[in-house]
Protein backbone atom coordinates (compact mmCIF):
# COMPACT_ATOMS: atom_id res chain seq x y z
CA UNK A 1 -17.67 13.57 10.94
CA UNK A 2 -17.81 13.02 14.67
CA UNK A 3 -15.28 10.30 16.07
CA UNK A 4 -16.71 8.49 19.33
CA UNK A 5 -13.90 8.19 21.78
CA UNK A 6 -13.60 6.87 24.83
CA UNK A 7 -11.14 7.07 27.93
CA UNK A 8 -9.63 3.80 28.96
CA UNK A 9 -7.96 5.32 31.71
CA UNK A 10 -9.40 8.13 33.70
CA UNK A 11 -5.63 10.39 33.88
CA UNK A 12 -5.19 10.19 30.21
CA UNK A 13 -4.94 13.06 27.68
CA UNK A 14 -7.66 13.53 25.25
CA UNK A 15 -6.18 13.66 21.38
CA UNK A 16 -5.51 17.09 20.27
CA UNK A 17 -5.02 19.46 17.55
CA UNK A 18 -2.31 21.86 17.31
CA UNK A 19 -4.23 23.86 14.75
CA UNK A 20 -7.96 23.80 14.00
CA UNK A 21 -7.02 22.54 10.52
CA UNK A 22 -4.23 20.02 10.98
CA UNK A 23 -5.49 16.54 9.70
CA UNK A 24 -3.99 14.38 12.37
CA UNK A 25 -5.30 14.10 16.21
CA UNK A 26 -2.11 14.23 18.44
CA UNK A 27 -2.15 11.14 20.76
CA UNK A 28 -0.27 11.61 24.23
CA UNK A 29 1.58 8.93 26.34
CA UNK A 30 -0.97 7.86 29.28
CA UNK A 31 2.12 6.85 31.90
CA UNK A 32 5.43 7.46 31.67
CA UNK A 33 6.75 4.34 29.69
CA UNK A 34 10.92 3.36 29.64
CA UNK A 35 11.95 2.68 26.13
CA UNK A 36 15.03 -0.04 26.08
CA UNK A 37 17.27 -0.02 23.18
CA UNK A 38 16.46 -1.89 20.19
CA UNK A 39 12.72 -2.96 21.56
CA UNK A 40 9.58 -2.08 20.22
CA UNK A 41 7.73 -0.67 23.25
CA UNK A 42 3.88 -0.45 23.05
CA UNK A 43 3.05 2.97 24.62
CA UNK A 44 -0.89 2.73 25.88
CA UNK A 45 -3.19 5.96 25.00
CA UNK A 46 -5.33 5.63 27.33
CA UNK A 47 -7.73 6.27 24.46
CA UNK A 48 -10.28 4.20 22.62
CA UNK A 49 -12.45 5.17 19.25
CA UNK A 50 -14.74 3.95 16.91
CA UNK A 51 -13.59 4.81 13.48
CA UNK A 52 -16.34 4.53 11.04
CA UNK A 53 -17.38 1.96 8.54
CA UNK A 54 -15.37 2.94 5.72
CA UNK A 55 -12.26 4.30 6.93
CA UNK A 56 -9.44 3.45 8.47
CA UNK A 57 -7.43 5.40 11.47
CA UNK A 58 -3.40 5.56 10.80
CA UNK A 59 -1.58 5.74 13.47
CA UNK A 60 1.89 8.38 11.93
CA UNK A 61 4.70 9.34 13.76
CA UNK A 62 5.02 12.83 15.09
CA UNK A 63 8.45 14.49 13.61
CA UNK A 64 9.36 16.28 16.79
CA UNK A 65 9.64 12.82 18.35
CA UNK A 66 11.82 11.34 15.41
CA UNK A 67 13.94 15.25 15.25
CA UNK A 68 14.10 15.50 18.96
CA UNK A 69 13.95 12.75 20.72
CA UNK A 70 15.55 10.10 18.15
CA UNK A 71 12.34 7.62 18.36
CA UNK A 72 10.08 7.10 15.34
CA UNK A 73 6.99 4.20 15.29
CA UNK A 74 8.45 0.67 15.09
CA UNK A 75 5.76 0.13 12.04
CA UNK A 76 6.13 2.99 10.10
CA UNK A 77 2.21 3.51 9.83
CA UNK A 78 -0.42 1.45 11.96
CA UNK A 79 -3.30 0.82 11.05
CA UNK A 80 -6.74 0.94 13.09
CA UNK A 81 -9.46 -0.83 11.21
CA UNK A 82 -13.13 0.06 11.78
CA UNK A 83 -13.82 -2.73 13.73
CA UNK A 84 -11.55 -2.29 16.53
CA UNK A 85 -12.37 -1.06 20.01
CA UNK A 86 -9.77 -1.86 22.34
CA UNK A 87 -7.27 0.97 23.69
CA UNK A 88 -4.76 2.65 20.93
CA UNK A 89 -0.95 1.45 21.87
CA UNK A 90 1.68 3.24 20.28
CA UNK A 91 4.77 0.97 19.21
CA UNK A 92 7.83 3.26 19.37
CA UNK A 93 10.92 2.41 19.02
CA UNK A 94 14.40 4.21 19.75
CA UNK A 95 16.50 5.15 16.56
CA UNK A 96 19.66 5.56 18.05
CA UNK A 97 20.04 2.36 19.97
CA UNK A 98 19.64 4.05 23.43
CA UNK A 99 17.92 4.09 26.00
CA UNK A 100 14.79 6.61 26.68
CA UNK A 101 11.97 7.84 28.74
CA UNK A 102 8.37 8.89 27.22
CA UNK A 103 6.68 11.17 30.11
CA UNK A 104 2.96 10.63 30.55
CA UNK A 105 1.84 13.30 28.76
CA UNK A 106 3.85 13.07 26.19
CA UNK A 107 2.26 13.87 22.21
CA UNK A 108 3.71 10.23 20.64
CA UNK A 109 1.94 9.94 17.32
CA UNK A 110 -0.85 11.39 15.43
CA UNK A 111 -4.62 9.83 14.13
CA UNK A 112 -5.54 10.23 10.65
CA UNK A 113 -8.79 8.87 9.66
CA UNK A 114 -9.18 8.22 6.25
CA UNK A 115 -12.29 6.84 3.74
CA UNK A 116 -11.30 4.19 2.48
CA UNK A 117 -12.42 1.53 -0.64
CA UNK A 118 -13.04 -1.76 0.29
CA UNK A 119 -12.72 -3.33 -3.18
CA UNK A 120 -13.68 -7.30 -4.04
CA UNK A 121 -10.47 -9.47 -5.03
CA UNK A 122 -10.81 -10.64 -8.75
CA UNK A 123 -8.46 -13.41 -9.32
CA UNK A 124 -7.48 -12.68 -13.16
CA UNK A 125 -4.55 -14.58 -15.20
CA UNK A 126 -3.35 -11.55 -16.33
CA UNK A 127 -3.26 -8.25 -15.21
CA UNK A 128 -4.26 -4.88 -17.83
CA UNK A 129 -0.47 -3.60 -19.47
CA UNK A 130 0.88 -0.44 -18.64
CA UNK A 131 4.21 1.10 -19.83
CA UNK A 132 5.73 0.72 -16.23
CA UNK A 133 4.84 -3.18 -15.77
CA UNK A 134 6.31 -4.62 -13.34
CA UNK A 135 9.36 -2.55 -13.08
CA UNK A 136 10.06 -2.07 -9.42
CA UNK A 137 12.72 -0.78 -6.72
CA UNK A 138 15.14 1.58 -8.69
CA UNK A 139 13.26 1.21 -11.54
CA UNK A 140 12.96 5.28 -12.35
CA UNK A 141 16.78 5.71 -11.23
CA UNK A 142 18.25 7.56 -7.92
């Protein structure tokens, strides 16, 4: 699969693999960005793409940033749906409450693209049984 990208700012860092085979695309900071405790800052790529018809890009968080820097992705996994062009933003967030710096530069989060199914809703009365049902949160124990 290719993946059309495109800069939206002329400085920034193109995504990058560690390894040929890693799955996800490292995504740097374009500028150098404060982060203010407890805020969700929206770090800017510099990067746009065109994920396919069919898939879905998720934006993860990098474990060095979470391990080493105490900041993690404010939405756990974001999502970038095929039909978006617009520049990737990063929302980060600080885990320990204190103030930080991301350096332009910086390798913030990684791109997965995925295939995805994009199944038809079927409003039903009932769903099919199974032995879990609707046994939730805990439900297996701790």
């Amino acid at each position: 699969m290719i993946l059309p990208a495109r800069f939206t700012r002329p400085d920034a860092d193109p995504p990058t693999r560690a390894h040929p085979t890693d799955a996800g695309l490292d995504l740097h900071a374009a500028e150098t960005t404060p982060i203010a405790p407890r805020v969700v800052t929206l770090v800017p790529t510099g990067i746009a793409v065109a994920i396919p018809t069919g898939h879905v890009g998720l934006l993860v968080a990098r474990s060095s940033l979470a391990v080493k820097r105490s900041m993690t992705l404010a939405n756990g996994v974001g999502v970038i749906d095929s039909g978006y062009r617009g520049e990737i933003k990063v929302p980060i967030v600080p885990l320990d409450g204190c103030r930080n710096l991301i350096h332009a530069g910086t390798r913030i989060a990684q791109l997965l693209v995925l295939p995805i199914v994009l199944p038809r809703l079927d409003v039903v009365a009932q769903l099919p049984h199974t032995d879990r049902g609707n046994n939730g949160f805990g439900s297996t124990g701790s």
